[in-house]
C-alpha atoms as a PDB file:
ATOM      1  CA  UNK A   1     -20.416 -10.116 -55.999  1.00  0.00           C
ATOM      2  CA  UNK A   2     -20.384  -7.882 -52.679  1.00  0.00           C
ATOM      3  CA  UNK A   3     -17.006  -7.408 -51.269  1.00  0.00           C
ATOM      4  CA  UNK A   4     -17.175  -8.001 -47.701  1.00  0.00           C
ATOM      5  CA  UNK A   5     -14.731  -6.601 -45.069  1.00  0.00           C
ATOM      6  CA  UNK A   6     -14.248  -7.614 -41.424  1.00  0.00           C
ATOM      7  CA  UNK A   7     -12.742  -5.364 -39.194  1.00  0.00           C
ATOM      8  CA  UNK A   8     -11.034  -5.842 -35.529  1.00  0.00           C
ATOM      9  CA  UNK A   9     -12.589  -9.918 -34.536  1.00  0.00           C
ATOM     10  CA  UNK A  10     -14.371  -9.997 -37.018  1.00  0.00           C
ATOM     11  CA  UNK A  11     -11.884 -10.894 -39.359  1.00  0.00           C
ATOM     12  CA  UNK A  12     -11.158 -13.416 -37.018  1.00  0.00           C
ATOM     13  CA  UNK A  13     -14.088 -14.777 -36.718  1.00  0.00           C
ATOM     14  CA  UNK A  14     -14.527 -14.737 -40.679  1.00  0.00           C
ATOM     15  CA  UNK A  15     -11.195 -16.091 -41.005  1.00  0.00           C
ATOM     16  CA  UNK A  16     -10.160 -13.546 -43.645  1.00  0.00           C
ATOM     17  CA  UNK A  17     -10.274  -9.731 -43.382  1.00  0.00           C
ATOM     18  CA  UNK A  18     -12.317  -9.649 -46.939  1.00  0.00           C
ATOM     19  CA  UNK A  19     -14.212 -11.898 -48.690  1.00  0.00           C
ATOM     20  CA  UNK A  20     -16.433 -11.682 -51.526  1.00  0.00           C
ATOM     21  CA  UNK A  21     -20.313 -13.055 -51.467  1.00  0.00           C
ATOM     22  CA  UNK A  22     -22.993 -13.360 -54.049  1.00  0.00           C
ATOM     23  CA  UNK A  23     -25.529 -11.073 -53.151  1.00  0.00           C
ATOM     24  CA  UNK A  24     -28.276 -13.307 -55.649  1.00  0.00           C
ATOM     25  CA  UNK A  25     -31.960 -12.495 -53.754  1.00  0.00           C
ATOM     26  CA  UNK A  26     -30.074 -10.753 -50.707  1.00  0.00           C
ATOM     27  CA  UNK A  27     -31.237  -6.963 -50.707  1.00  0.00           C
ATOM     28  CA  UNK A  28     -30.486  -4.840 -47.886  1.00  0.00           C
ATOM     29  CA  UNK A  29     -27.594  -4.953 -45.342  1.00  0.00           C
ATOM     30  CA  UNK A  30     -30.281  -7.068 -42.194  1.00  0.00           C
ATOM     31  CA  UNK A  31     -30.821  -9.307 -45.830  1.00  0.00           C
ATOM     32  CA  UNK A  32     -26.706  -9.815 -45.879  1.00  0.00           C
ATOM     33  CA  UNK A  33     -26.591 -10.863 -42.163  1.00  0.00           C
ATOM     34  CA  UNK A  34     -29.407 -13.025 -42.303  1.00  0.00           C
ATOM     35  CA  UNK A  35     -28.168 -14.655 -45.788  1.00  0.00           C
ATOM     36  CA  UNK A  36     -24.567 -14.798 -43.272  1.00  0.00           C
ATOM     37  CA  UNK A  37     -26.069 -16.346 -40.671  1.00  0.00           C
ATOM     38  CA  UNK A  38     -27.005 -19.323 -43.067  1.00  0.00           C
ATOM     39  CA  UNK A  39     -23.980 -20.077 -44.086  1.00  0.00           C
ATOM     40  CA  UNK A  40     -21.787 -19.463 -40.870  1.00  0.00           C
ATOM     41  CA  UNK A  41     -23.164 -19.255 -37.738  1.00  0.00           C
ATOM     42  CA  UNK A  42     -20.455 -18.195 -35.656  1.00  0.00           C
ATOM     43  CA  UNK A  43     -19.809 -15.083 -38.073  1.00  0.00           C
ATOM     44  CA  UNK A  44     -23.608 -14.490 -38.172  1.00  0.00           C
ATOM     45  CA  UNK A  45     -23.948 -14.444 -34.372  1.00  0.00           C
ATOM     46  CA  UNK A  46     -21.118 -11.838 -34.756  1.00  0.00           C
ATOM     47  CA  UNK A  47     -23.009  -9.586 -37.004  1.00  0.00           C
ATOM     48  CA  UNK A  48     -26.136  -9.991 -35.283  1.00  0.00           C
ATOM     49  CA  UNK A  49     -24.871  -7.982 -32.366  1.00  0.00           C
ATOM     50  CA  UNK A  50     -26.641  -4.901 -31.939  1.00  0.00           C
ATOM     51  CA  UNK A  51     -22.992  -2.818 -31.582  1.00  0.00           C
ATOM     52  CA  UNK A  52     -21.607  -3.757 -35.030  1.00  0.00           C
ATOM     53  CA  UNK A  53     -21.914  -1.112 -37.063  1.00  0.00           C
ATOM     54  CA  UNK A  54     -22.141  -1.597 -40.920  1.00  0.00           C
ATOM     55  CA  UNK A  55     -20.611   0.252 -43.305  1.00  0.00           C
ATOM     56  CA  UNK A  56     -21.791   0.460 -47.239  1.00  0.00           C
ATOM     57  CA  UNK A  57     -19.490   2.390 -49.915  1.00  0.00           C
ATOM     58  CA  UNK A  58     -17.832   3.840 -47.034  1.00  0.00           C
ATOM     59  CA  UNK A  59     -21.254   5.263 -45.966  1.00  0.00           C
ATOM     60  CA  UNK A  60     -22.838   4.480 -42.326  1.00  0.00           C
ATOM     61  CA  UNK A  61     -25.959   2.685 -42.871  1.00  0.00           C
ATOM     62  CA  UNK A  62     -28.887   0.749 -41.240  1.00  0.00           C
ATOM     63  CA  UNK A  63     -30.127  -2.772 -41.133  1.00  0.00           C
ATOM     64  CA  UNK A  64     -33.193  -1.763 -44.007  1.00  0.00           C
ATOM     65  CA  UNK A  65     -30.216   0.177 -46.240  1.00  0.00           C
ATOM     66  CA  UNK A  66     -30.608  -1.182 -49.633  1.00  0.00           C
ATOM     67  CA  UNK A  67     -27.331  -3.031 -51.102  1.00  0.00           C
ATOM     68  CA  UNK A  68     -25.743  -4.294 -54.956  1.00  0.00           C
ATOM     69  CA  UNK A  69     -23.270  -6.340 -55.979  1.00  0.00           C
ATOM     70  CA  UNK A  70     -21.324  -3.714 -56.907  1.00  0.00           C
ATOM     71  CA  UNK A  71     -21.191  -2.471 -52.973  1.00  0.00           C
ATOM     72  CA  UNK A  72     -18.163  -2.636 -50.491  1.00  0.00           C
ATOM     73  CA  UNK A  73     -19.583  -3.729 -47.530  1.00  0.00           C
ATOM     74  CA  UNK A  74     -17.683  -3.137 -43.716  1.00  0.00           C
ATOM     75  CA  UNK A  75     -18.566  -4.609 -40.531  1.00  0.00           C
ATOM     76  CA  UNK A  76     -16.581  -2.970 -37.897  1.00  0.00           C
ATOM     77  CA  UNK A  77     -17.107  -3.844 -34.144  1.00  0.00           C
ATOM     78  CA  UNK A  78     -17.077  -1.991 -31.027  1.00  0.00           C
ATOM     79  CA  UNK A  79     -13.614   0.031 -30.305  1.00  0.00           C
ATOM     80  CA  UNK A  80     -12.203   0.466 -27.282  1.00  0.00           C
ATOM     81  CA  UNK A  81      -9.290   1.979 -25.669  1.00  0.00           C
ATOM     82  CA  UNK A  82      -7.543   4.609 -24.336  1.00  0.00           C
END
């Protein structure tokens, strides 16, 4: 299984900071949020924003970036502040 972290809302939305998620057919990070979606809409919406930026074995990816169950996989939102 993937571990899954949610960063800043995220982990509010998700209800847990981490989580972990049987990757079984799912691929590539777009895949994840898609296989996400599915399962939790609210969270899914969340992902789906265009400013969320994935993160795969501490490594800045892209929606086709290919992922294992052996990955740690971070979804960190916008940051702001001053």
């Amino acid at each position: 299984m993937a571990r899954l972290m949610f960063f800043g809302k995220l982990g509010d939305i998700a209800g847990a900071r981490a989580r972990d998620f049987p990757l079984n057919n799912v691929d590539t990070v777009s895949a994840l949020k898609a296989a996400i979606f599915e399962n939790d809409n609210g969270l899914g919406e969340a992902l789906g924003d265009p400013s969320v930026r994935c993160i795969v074995n501490e490594e800045m990816t892209r929606g086709d970036a290919a992922i294992t169950d052996d990955d740690e996989i971070a979804f960190i939102p916008p940051v702001s502040g001053g």
